[in-house]
Protein backbone atom coordinates (compact mmCIF):
# COMPACT_ATOMS: atom_id res chain seq x y z
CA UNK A 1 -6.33 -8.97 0.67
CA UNK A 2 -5.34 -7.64 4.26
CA UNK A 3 -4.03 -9.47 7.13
CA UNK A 4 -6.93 -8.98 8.67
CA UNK A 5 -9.09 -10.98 5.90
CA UNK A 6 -6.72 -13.63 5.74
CA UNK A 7 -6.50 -14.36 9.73
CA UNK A 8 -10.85 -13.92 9.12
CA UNK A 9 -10.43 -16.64 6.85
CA UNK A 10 -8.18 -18.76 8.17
CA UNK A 11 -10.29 -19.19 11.45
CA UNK A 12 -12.87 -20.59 9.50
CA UNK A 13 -10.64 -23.22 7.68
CA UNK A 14 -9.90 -27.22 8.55
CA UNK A 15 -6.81 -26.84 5.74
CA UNK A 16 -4.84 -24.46 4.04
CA UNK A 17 -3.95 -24.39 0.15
CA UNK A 18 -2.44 -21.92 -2.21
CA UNK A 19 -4.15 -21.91 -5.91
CA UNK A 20 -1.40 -20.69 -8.69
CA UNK A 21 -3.38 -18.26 -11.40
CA UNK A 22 -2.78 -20.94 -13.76
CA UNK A 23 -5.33 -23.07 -11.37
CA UNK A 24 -2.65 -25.47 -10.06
CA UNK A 25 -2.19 -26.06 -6.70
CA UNK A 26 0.71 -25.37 -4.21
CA UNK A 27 1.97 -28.54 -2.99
CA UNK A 28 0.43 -28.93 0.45
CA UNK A 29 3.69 -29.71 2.19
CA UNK A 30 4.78 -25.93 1.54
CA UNK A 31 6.05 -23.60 4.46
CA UNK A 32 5.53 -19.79 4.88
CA UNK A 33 9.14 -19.21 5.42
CA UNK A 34 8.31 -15.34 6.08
CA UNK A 35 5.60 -13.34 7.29
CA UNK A 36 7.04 -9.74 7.38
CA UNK A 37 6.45 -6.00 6.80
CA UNK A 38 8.23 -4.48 3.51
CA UNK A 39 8.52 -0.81 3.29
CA UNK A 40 9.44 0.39 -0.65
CA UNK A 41 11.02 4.17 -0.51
CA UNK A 42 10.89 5.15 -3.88
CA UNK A 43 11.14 7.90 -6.71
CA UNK A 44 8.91 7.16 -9.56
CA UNK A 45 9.53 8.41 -13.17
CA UNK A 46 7.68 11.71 -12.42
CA UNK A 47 10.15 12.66 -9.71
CA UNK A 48 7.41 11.94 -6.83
CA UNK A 49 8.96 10.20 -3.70
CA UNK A 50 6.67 7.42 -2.84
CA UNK A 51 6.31 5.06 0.21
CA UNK A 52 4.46 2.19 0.02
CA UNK A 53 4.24 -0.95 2.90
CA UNK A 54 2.83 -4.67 2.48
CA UNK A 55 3.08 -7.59 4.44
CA UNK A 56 5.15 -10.11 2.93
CA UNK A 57 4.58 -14.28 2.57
CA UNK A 58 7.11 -16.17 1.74
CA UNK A 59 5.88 -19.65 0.72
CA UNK A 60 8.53 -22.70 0.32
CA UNK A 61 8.13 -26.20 -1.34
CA UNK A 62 9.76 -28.01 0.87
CA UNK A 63 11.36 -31.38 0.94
CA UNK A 64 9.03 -32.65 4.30
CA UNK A 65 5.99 -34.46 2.72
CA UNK A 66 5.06 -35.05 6.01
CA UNK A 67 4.73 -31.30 6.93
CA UNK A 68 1.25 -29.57 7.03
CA UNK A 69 0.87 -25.87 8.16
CA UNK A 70 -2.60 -25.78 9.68
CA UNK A 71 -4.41 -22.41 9.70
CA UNK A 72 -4.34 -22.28 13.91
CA UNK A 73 -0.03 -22.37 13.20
CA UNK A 74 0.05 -19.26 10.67
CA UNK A 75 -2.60 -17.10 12.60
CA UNK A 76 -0.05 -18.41 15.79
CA UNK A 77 2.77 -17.12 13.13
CA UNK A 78 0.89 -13.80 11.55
CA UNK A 79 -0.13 -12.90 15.40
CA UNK A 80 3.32 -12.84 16.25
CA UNK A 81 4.98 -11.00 13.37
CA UNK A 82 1.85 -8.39 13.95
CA UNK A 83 3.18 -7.71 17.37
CA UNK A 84 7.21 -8.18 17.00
CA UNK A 85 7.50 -6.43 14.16
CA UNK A 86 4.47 -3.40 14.76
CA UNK A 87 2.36 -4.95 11.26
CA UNK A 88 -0.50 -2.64 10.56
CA UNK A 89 -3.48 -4.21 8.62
CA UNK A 90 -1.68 -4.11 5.07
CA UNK A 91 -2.53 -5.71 1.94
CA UNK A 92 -0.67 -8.75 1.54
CA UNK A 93 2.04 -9.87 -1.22
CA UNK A 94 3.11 -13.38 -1.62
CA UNK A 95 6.14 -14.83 -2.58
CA UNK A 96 6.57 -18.56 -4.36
CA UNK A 97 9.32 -19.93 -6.04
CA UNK A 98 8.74 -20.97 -9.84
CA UNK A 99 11.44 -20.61 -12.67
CA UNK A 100 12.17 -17.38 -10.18
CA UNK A 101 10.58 -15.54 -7.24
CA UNK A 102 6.99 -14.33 -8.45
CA UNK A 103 5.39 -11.73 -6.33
CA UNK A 104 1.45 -12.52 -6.26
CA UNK A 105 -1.60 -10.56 -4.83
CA UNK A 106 -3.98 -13.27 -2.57
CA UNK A 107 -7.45 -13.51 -2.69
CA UNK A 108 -9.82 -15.69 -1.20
CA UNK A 109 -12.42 -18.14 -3.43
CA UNK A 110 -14.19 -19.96 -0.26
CA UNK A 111 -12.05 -22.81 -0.36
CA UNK A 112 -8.42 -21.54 -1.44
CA UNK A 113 -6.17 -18.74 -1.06
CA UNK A 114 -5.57 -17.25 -5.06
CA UNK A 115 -2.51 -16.25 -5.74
CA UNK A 116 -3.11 -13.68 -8.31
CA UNK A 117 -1.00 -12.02 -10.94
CA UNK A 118 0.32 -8.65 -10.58
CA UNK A 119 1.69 -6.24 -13.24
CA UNK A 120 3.59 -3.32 -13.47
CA UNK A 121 2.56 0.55 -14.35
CA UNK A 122 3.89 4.12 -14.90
CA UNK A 123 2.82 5.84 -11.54
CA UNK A 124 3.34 9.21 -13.88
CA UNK A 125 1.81 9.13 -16.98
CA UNK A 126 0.50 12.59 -16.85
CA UNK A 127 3.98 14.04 -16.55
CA UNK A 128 6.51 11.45 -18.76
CA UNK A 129 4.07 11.53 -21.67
CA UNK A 130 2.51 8.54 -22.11
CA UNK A 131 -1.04 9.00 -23.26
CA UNK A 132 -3.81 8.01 -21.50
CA UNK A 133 -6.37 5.92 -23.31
CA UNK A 134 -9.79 7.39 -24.02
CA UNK A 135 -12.41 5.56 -22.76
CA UNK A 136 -15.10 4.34 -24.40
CA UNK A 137 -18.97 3.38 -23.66
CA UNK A 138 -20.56 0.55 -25.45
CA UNK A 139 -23.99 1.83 -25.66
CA UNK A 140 -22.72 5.42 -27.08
CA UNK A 141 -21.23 3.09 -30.23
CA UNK A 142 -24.42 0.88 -30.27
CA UNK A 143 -26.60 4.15 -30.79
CA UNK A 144 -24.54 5.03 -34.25
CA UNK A 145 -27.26 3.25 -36.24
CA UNK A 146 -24.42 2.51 -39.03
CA UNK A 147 -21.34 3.44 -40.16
CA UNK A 148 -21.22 4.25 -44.21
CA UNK A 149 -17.76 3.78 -45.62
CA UNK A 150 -15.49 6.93 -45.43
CA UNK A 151 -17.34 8.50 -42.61
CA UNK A 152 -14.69 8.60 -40.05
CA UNK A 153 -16.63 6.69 -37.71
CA UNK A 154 -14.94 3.24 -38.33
């Protein structure tokens, strides 16, 4: 998602909550701690110098069970980090404490913001050997009318 989708969003919204990919909820007394711009400088395994730039959130469970963020308070808080800190419209990573810092993509079901799982990947397969994997269509398999035992095609 981009800051721009998010502050879309938000303006539409009575309440903010977080969803966790295993469906559970942030607790609605959180904070965003940190709305920020990270820039990654990087060689990847390939030798290629990369560059890549997000916006950061920082979400906190806090202690105040009191404390709601409403979404006119983090466009208030995105608007200013935009303009303090020169934020392009980036896609956004999240940040949430659970048995350690997980970084999350964010998406948007309607209702709640998804924090969604990220992996990692070889930006260079073609050039530190790792093979790609073919890719196969469905219907060219379903056309084999059958498959006789010692064939090769099973």
């Amino acid at each position: 998602m981009k800051l721009s989708q998010i502050k879309n969003h938000l303006a539409s919204l009575k309440t903010i909550a977080f969803q966790l990919p295993n469906g559970e909820l942030v607790p609605n007394h959180f904070h965003v701690t940190e709305v920020g711009k990270v820039t990654k400088n990087f060689i990847d395994c390939g030798g290629t110098v990369r560059n890549e730039e997000v916006v950061n959130f920082q979400l906190w469970k806090a202690d105040d069970y009191d404390h709601r963020l409403h979404p006119e308070k983090l466009i208030n808080i995105i608007e200013l980090s935009e303009k303090l800190l020169n934020i392009a419209d980036l896609d956004i990573e999240v940040e949430y404490q659970g048995s350690t810092i997980g970084k999350y993509g964010l998406d948007f079901d309607g209702t709640n913001f998804l924090l969604t799982t990220t992996l990692t990947d070889c930006l260079a397969k073609d050039k530190c050997g790792i093979p790609e994997k073919p890719k196969v269509k469905i219907a060219e398999i379903k056309q084999q009318a059958s498959c006789a035992p010692n064939s090769g095609c099973c």
